[in-house]
C-alpha atoms as a PDB file:
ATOM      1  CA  UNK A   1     256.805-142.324  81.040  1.00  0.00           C
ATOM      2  CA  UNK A   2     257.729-139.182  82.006  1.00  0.00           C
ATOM      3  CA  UNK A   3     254.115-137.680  81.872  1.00  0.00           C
ATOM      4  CA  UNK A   4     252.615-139.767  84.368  1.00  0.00           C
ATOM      5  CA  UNK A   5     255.628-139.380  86.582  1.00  0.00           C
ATOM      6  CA  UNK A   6     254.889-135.284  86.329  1.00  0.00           C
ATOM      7  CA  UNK A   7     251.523-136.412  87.025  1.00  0.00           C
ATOM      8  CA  UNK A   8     252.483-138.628  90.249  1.00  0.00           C
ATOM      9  CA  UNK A   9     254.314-135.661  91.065  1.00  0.00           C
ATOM     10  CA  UNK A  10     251.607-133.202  91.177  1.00  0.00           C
ATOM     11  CA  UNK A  11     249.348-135.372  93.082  1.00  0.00           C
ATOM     12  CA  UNK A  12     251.891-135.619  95.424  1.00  0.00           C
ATOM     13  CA  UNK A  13     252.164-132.242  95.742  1.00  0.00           C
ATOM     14  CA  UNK A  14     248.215-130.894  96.322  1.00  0.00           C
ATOM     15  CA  UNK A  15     248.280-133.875  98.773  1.00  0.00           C
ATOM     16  CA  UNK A  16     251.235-132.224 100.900  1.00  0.00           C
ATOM     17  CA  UNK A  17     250.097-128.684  99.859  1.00  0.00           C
ATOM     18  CA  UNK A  18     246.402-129.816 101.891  1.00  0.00           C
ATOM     19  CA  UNK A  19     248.102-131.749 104.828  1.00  0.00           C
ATOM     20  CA  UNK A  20     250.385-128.736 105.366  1.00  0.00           C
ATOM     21  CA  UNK A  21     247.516-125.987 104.970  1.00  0.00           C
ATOM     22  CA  UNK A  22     245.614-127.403 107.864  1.00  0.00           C
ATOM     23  CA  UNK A  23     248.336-126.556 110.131  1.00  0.00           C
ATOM     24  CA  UNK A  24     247.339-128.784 113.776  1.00  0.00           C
ATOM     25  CA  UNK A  25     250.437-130.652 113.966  1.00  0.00           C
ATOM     26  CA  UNK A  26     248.709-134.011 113.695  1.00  0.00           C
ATOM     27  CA  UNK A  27     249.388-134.416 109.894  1.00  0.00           C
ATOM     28  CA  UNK A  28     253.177-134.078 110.762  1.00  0.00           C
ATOM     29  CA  UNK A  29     253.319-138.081 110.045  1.00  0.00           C
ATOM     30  CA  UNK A  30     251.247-138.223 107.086  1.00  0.00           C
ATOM     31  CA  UNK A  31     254.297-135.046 105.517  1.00  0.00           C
ATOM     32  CA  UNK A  32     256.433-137.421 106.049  1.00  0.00           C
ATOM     33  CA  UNK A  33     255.116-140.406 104.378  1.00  0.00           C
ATOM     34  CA  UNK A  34     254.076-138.426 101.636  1.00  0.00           C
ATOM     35  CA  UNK A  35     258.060-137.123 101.494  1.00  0.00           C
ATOM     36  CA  UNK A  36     259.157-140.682 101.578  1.00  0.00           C
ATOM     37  CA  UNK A  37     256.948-141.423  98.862  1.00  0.00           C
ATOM     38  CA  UNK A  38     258.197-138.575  96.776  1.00  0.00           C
ATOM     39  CA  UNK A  39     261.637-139.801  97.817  1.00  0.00           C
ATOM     40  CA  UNK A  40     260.882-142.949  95.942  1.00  0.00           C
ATOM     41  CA  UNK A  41     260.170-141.229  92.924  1.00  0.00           C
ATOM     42  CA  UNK A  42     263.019-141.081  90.397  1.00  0.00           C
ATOM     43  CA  UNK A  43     262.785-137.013  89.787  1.00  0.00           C
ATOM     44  CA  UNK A  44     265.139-135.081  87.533  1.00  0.00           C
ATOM     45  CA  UNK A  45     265.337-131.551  86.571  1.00  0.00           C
ATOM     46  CA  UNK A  46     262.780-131.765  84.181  1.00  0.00           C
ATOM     47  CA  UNK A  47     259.870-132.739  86.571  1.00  0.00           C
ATOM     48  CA  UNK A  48     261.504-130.085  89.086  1.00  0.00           C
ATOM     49  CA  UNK A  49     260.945-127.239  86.862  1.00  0.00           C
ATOM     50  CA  UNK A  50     257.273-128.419  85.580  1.00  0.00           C
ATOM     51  CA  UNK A  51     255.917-129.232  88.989  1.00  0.00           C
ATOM     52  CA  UNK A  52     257.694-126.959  91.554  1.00  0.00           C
ATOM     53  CA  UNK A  53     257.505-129.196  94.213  1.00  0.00           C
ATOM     54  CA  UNK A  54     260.553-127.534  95.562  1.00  0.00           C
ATOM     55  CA  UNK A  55     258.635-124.626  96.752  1.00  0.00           C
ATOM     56  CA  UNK A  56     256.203-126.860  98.509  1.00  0.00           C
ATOM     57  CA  UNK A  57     258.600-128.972 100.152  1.00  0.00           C
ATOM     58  CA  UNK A  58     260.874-125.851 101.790  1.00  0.00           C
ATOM     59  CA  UNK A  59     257.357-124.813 103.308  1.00  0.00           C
ATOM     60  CA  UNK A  60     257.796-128.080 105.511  1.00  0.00           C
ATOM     61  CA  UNK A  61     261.401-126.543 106.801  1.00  0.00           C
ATOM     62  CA  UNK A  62     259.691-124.476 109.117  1.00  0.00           C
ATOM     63  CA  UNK A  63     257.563-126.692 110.743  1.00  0.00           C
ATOM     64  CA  UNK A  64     257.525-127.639 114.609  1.00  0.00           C
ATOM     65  CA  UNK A  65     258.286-131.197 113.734  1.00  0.00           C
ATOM     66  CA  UNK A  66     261.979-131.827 113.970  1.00  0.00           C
ATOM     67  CA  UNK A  67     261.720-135.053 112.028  1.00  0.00           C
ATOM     68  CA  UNK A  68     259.707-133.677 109.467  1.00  0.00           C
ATOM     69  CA  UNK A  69     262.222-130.653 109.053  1.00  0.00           C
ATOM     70  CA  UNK A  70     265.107-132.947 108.388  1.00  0.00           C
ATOM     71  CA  UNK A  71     263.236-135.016 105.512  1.00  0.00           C
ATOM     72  CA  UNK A  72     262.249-131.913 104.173  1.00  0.00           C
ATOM     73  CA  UNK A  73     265.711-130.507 104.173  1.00  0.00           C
ATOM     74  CA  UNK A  74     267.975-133.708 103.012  1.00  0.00           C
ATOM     75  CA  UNK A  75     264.782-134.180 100.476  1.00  0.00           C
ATOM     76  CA  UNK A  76     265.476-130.691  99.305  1.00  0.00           C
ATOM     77  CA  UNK A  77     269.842-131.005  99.250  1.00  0.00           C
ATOM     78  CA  UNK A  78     268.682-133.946  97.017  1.00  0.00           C
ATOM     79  CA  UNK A  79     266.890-132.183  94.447  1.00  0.00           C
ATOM     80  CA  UNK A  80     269.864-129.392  94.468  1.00  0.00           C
ATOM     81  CA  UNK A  81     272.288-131.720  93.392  1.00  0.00           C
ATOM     82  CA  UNK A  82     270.234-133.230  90.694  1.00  0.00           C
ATOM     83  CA  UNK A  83     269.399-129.457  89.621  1.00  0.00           C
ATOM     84  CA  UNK A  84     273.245-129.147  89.325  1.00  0.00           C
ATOM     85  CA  UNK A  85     274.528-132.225  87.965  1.00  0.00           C
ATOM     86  CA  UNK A  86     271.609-131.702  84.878  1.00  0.00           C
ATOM     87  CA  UNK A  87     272.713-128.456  85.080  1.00  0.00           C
ATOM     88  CA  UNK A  88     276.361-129.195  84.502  1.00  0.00           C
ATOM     89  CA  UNK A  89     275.828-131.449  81.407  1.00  0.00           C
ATOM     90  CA  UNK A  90     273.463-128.817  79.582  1.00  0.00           C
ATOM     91  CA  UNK A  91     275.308-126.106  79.787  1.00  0.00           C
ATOM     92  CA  UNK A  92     277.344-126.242  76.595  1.00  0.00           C
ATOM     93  CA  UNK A  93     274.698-126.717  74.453  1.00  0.00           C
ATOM     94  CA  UNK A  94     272.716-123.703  76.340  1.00  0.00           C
ATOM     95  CA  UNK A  95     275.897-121.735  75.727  1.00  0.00           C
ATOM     96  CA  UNK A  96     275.406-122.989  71.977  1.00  0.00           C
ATOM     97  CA  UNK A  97     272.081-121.601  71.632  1.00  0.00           C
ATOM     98  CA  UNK A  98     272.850-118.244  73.371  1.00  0.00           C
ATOM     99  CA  UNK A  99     275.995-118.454  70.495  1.00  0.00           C
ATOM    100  CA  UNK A 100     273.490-118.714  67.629  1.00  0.00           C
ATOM    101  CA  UNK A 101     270.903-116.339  69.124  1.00  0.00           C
ATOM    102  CA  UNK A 102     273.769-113.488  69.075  1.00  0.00           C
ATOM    103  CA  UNK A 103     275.189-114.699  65.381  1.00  0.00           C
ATOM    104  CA  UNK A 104     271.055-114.063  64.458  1.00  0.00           C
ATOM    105  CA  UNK A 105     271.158-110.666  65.927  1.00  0.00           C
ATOM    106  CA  UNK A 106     272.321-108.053  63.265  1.00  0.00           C
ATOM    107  CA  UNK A 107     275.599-106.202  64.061  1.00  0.00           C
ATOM    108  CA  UNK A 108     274.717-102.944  65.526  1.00  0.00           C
ATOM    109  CA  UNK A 109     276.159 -99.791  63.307  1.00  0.00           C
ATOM    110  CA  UNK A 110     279.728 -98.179  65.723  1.00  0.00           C
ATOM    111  CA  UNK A 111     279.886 -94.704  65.339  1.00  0.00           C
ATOM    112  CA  UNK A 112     283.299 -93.041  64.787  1.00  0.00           C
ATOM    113  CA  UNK A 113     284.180 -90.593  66.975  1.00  0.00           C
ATOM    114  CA  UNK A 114     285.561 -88.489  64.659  1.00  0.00           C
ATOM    115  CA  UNK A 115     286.949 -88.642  61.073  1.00  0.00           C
ATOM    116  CA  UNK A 116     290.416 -90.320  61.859  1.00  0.00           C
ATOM    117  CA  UNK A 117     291.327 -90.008  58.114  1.00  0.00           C
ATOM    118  CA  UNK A 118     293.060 -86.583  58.728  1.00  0.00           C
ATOM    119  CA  UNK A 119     295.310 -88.465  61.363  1.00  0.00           C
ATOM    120  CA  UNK A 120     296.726 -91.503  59.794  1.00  0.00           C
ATOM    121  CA  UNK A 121     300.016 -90.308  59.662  1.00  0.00           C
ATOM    122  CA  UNK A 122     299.896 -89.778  63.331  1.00  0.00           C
ATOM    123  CA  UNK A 123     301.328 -92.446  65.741  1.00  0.00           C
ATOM    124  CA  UNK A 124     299.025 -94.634  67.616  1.00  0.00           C
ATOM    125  CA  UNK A 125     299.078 -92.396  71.013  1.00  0.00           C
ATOM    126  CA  UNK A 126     299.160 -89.372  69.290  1.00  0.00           C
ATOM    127  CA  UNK A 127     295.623 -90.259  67.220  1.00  0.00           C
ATOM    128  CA  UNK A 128     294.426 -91.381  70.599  1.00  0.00           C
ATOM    129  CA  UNK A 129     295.067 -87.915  72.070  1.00  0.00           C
ATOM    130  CA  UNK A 130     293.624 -86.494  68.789  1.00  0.00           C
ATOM    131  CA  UNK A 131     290.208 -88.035  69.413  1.00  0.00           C
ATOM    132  CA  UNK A 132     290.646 -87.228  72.789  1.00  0.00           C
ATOM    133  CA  UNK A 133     290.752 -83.285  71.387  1.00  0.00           C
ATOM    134  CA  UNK A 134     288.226 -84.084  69.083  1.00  0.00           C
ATOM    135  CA  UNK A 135     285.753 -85.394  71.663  1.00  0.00           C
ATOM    136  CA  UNK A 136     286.060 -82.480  73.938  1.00  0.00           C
ATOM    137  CA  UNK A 137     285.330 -79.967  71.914  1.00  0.00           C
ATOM    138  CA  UNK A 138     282.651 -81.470  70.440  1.00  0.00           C
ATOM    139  CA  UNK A 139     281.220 -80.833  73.679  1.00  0.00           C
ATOM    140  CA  UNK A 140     280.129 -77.525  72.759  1.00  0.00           C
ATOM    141  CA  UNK A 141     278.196 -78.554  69.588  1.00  0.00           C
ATOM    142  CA  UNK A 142     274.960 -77.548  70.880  1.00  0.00           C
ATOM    143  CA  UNK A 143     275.798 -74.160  72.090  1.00  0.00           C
ATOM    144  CA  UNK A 144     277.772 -73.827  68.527  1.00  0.00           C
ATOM    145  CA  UNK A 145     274.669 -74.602  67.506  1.00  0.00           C
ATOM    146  CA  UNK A 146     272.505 -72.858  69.070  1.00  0.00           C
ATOM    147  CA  UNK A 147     273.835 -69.637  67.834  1.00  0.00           C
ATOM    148  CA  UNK A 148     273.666 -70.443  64.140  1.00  0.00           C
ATOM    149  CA  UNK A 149     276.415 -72.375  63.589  1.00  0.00           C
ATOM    150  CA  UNK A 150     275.820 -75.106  60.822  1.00  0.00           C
ATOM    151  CA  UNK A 151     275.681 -78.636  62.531  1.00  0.00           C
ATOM    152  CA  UNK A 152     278.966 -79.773  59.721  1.00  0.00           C
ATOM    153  CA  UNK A 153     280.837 -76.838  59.860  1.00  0.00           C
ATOM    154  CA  UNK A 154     281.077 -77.730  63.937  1.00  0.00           C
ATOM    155  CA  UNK A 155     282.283 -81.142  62.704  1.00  0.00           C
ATOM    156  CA  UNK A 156     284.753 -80.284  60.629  1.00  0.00           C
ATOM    157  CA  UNK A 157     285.786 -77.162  62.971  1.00  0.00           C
ATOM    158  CA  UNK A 158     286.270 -80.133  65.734  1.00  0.00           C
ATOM    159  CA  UNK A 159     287.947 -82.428  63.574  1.00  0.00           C
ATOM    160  CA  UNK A 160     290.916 -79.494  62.503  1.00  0.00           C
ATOM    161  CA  UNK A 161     291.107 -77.773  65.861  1.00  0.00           C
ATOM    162  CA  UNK A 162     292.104 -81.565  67.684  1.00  0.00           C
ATOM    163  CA  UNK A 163     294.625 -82.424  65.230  1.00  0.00           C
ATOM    164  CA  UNK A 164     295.965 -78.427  65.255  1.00  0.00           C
ATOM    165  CA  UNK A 165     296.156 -78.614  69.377  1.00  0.00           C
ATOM    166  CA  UNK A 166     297.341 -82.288  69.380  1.00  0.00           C
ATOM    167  CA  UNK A 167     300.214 -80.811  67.113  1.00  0.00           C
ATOM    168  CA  UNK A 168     301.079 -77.979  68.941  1.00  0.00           C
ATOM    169  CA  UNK A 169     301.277 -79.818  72.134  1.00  0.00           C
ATOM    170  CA  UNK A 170     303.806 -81.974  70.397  1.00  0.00           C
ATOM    171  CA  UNK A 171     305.573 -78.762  68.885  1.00  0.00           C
ATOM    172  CA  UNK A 172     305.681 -77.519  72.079  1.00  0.00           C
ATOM    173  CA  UNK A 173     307.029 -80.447  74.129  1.00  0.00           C
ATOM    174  CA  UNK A 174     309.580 -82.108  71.280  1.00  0.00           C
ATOM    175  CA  UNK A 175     311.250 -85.064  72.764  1.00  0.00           C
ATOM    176  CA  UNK A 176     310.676 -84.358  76.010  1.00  0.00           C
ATOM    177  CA  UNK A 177     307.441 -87.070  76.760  1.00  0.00           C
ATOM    178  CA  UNK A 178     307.135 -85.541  80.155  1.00  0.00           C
ATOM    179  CA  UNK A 179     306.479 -82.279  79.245  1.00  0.00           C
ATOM    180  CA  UNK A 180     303.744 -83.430  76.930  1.00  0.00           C
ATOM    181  CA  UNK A 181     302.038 -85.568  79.015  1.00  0.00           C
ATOM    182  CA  UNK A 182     302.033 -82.283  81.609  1.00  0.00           C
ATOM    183  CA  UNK A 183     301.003 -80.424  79.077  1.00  0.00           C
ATOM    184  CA  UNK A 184     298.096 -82.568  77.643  1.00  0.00           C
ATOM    185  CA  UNK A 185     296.387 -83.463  80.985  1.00  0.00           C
ATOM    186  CA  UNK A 186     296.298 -79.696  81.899  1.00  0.00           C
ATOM    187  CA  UNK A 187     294.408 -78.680  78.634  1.00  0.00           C
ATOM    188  CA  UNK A 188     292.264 -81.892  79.040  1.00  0.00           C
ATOM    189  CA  UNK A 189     291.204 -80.956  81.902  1.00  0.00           C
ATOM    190  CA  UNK A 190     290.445 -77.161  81.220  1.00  0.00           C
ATOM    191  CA  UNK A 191     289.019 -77.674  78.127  1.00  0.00           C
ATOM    192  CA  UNK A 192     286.199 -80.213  79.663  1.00  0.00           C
ATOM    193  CA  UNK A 193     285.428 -77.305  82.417  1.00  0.00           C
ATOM    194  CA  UNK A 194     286.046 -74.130  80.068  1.00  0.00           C
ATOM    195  CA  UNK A 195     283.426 -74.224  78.016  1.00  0.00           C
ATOM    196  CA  UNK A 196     284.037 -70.745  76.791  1.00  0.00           C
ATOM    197  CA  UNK A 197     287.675 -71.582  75.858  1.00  0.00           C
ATOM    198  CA  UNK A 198     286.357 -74.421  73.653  1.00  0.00           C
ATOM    199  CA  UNK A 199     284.666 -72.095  71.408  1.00  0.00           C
ATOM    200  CA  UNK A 200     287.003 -70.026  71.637  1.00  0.00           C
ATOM    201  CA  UNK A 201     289.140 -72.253  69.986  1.00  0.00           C
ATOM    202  CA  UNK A 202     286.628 -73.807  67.689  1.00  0.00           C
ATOM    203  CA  UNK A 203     285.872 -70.288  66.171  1.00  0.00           C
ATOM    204  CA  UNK A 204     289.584 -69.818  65.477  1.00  0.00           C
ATOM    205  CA  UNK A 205     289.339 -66.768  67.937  1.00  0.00           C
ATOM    206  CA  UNK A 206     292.204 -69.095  70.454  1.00  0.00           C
ATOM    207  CA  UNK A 207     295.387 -70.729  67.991  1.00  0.00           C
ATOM    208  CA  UNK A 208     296.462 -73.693  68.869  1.00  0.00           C
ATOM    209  CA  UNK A 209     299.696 -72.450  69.215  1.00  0.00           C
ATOM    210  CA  UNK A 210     298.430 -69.177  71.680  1.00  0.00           C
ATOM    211  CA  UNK A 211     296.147 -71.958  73.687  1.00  0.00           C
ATOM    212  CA  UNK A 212     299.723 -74.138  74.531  1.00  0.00           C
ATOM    213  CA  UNK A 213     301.596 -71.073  75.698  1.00  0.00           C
ATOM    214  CA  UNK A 214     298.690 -69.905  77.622  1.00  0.00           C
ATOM    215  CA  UNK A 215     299.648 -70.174  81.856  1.00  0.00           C
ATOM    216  CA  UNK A 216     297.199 -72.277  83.996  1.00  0.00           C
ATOM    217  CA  UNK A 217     295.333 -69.267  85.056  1.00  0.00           C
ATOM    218  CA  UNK A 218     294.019 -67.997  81.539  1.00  0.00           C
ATOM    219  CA  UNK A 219     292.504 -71.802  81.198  1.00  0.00           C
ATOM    220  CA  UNK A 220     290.282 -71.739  83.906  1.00  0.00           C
ATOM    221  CA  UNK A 221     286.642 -70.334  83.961  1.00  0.00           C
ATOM    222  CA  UNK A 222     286.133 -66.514  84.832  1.00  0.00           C
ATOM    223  CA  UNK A 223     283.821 -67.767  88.364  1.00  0.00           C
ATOM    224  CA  UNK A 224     287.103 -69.903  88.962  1.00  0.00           C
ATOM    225  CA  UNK A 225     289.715 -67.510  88.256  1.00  0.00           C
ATOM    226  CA  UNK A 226     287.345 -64.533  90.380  1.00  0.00           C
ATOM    227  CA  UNK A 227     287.208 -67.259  93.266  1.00  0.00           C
ATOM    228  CA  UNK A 228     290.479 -67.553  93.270  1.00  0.00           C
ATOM    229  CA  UNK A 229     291.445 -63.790  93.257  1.00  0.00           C
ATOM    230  CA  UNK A 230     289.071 -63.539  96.520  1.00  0.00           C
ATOM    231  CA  UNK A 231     291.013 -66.846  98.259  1.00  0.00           C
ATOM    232  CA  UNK A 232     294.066 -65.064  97.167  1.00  0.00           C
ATOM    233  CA  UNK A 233     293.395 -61.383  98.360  1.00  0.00           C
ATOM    234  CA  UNK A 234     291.569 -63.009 101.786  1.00  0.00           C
ATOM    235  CA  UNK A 235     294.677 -64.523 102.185  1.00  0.00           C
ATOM    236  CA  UNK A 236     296.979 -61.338 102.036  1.00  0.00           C
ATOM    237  CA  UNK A 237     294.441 -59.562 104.395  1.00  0.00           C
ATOM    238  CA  UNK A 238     294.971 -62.496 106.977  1.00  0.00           C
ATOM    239  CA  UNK A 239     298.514 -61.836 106.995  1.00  0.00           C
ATOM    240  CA  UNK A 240     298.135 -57.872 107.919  1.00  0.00           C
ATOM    241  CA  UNK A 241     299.942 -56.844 110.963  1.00  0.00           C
ATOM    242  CA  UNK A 242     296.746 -54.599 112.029  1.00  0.00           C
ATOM    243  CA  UNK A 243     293.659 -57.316 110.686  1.00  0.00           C
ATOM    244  CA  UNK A 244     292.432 -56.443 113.929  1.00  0.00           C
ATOM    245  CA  UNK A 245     291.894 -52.998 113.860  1.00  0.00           C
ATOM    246  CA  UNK A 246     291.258 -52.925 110.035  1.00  0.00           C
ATOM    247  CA  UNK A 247     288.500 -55.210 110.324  1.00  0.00           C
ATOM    248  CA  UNK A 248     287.259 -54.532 113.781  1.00  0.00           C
ATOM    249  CA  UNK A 249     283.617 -53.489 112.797  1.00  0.00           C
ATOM    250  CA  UNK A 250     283.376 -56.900 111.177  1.00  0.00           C
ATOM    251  CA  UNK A 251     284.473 -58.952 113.625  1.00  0.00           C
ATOM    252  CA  UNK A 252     282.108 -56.711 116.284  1.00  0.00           C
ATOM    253  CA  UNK A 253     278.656 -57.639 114.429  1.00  0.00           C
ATOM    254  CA  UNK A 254     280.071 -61.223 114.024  1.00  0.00           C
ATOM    255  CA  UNK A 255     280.265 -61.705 117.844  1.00  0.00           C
ATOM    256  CA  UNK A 256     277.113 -59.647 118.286  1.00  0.00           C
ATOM    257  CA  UNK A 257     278.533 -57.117 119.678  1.00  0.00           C
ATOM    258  CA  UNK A 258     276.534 -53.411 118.820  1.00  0.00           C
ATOM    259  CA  UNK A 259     275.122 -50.703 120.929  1.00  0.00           C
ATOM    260  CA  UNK A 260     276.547 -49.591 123.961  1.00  0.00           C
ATOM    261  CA  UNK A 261     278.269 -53.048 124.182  1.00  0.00           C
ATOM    262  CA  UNK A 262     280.986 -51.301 121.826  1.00  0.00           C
ATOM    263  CA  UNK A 263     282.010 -48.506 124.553  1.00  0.00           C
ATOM    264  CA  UNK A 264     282.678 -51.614 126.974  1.00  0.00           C
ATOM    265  CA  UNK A 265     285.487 -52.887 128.372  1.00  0.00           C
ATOM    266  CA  UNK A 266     286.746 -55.466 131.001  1.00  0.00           C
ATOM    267  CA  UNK A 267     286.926 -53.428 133.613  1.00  0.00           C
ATOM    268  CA  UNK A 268     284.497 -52.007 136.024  1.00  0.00           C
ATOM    269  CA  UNK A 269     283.782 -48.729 137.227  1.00  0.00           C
ATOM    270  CA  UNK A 270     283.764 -48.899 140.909  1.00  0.00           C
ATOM    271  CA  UNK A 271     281.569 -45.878 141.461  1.00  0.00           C
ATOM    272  CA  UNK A 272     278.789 -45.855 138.754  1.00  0.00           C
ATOM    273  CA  UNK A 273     278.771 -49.445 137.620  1.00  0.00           C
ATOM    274  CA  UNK A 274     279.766 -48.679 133.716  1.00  0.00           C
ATOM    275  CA  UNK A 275     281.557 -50.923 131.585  1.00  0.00           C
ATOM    276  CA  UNK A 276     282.093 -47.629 129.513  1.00  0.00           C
ATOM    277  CA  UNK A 277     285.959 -47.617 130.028  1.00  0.00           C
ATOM    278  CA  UNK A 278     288.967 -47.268 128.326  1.00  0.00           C
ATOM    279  CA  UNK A 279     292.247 -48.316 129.486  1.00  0.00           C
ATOM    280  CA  UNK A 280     296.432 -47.415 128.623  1.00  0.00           C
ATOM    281  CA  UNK A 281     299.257 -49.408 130.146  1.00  0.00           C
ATOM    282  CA  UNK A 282     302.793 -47.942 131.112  1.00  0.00           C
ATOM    283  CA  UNK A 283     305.921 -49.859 132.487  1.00  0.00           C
ATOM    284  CA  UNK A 284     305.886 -47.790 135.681  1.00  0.00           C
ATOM    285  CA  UNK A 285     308.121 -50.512 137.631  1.00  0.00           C
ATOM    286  CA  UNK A 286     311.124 -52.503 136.854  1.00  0.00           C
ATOM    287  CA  UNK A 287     311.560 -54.085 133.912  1.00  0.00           C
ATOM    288  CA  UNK A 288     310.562 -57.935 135.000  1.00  0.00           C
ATOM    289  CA  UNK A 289     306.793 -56.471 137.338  1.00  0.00           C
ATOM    290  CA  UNK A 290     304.040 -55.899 135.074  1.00  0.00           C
ATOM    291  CA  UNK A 291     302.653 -53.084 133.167  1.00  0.00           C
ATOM    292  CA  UNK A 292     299.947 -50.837 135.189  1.00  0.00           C
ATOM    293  CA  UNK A 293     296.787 -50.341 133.940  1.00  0.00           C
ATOM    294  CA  UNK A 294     295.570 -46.983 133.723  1.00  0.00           C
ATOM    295  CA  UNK A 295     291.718 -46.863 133.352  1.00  0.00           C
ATOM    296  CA  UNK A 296     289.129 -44.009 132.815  1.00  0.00           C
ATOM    297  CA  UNK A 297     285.650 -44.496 133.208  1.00  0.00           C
ATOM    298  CA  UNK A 298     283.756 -42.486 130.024  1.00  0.00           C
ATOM    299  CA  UNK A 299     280.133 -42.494 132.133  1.00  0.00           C
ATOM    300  CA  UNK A 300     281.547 -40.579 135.955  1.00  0.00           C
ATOM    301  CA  UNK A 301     285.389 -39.868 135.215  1.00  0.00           C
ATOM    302  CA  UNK A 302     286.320 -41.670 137.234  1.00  0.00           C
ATOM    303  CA  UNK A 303     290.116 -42.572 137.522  1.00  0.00           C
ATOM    304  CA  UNK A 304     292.132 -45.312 138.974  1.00  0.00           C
ATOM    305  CA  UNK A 305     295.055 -47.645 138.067  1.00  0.00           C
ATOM    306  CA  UNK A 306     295.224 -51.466 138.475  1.00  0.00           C
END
């Protein structure tokens, strides 16, 4: 009966869970009879999963005992293959029951995302790209709403303003599919950061028509378009012949240099120490000798040429 081989099982088990608790090493042989004896025993999955005596047994794998280490593991491989053979030939009918449980569950209600009606006599990609519209400017629903704008007037704003752009794009490409691919990712991907040109367009303040022709850098967001204008006048500065001397005071409290550190120089004064110098050069030799230095010390007067 199965019962009294769960039973046989179990007593099994407290017997090896005690011998293995005591921990000396002398009850290394009486593990291994009482493995031997479980080896005996003609255990399926059943009796695995109601008396656990897996978990006991794969304590033994880390005993001292080499002998009692490999009973415990080949007792263990065993078990795993009974596990998976039982396994194996249940698994339809738990696949069955996992069948029936989701035929019991009630469908759960899909919600549109919008009201496709007004687009059935668009082409498949082109009512794609519709709800595409239709889902991004629904986007600013709550900020529509927040300013008193009824919750299904937004809806039905959304709903005409996707099919109104969707058509324009196409107006705007004609058989060119190129161009309207170009064309749609660009306003997809202004429209999701613009949230000001959404409502814009919502609101009817933006046409369709206006927001196709519109050039890349009315789509963006005013911090964009202001952090642009600074990247773009930062880089015309760069390319000034006299940067240097235009921006001379900045580049002076960058390095830390203030005080009398501005009067100073690379050269010397000889008599009084200063670094309070300024310095001209002339060509005063032939053409392939260096320039001579003509320096003035602005502390003693000093004058002398290098």
């Amino acid at each position: 009966m199965p019962s009294s081989l769960i039973r046989r099982v179990n007593d099994l088990k407290d017997s090896l869970s005690a011998e293995h608790a005591k921990g000396d090493g002398e009850n290394d042989e009486t593990c291994i009879d009482l493995l031997s004896r479980l080896d005996e025993l003609p255990i399926d999955l059943n009796t695995l999963t109601e008396t656990l005596i897996g978990t006991v047994v794969s304590k033994l794998k880390k005993s001292q005992s080499k002998e009692l280490v490999i009973k415990a593991k080949t007792l263990i491989k065993k078990w795993k293959s009974v596990a998976s053979q039982n396994g194996a030939t249940k698994a339809p009918s738990k696949k069955k029951s996992n069948l029936k449980r989701a035929a019991a569950k009630p469908a759960q209600p899909v919600e549109e995302s919008a009201n496709t009606s007004e687009w059935d006599y668009l082409p498949p990609f082109r009512k794609k790209m519709a709800n595409k519209f239709y889902s991004l400017f629904q986007m600013s629903k709550g900020s529509l709403t927040n300013t008193g704008v009824h919750a299904d007037a937004i809806t039905q704003l959304t709903t005409s303003r996707a099919g109104e752009v969707e058509e324009a794009i196409n107006a705007f490409a004609g058989v060119n599919k190129t161009k309207y691919s170009d064309k749609l990712r660009s306003l997809v991907f202004n429209l999701k950061k613009n949230g000001a040109l959404r409502e814009n367009v919502i609101l009817g303040q933006i046409s369709a028509e206006d927001l196709v022709k519109m050039p890349p850098e009315s789509l963006i967001t005013v911090e964009k378009s202001q952090e642009n204008q600074k990247k773009v006048a930062s880089l015309k500065d760069s390319r000034r012949l006299d940067w240097e001397q235009a921006n001379e005071s900045k580049i002076n409290e960058m390095c830390g240099i203030k005080g009398d550190l501005l009067q100073a120089s690379l050269f010397t004064c000889g008599r009084c120490k200063s670094h309070k110098t300024t310095s001209t050069q002339k060509q005063t030799r032939s053409a392939d000798e260096p320039m001579t230095v003509f320096v003035l010390c602005l502390n003693c007067g000093k004058r002398w040429r290098t």
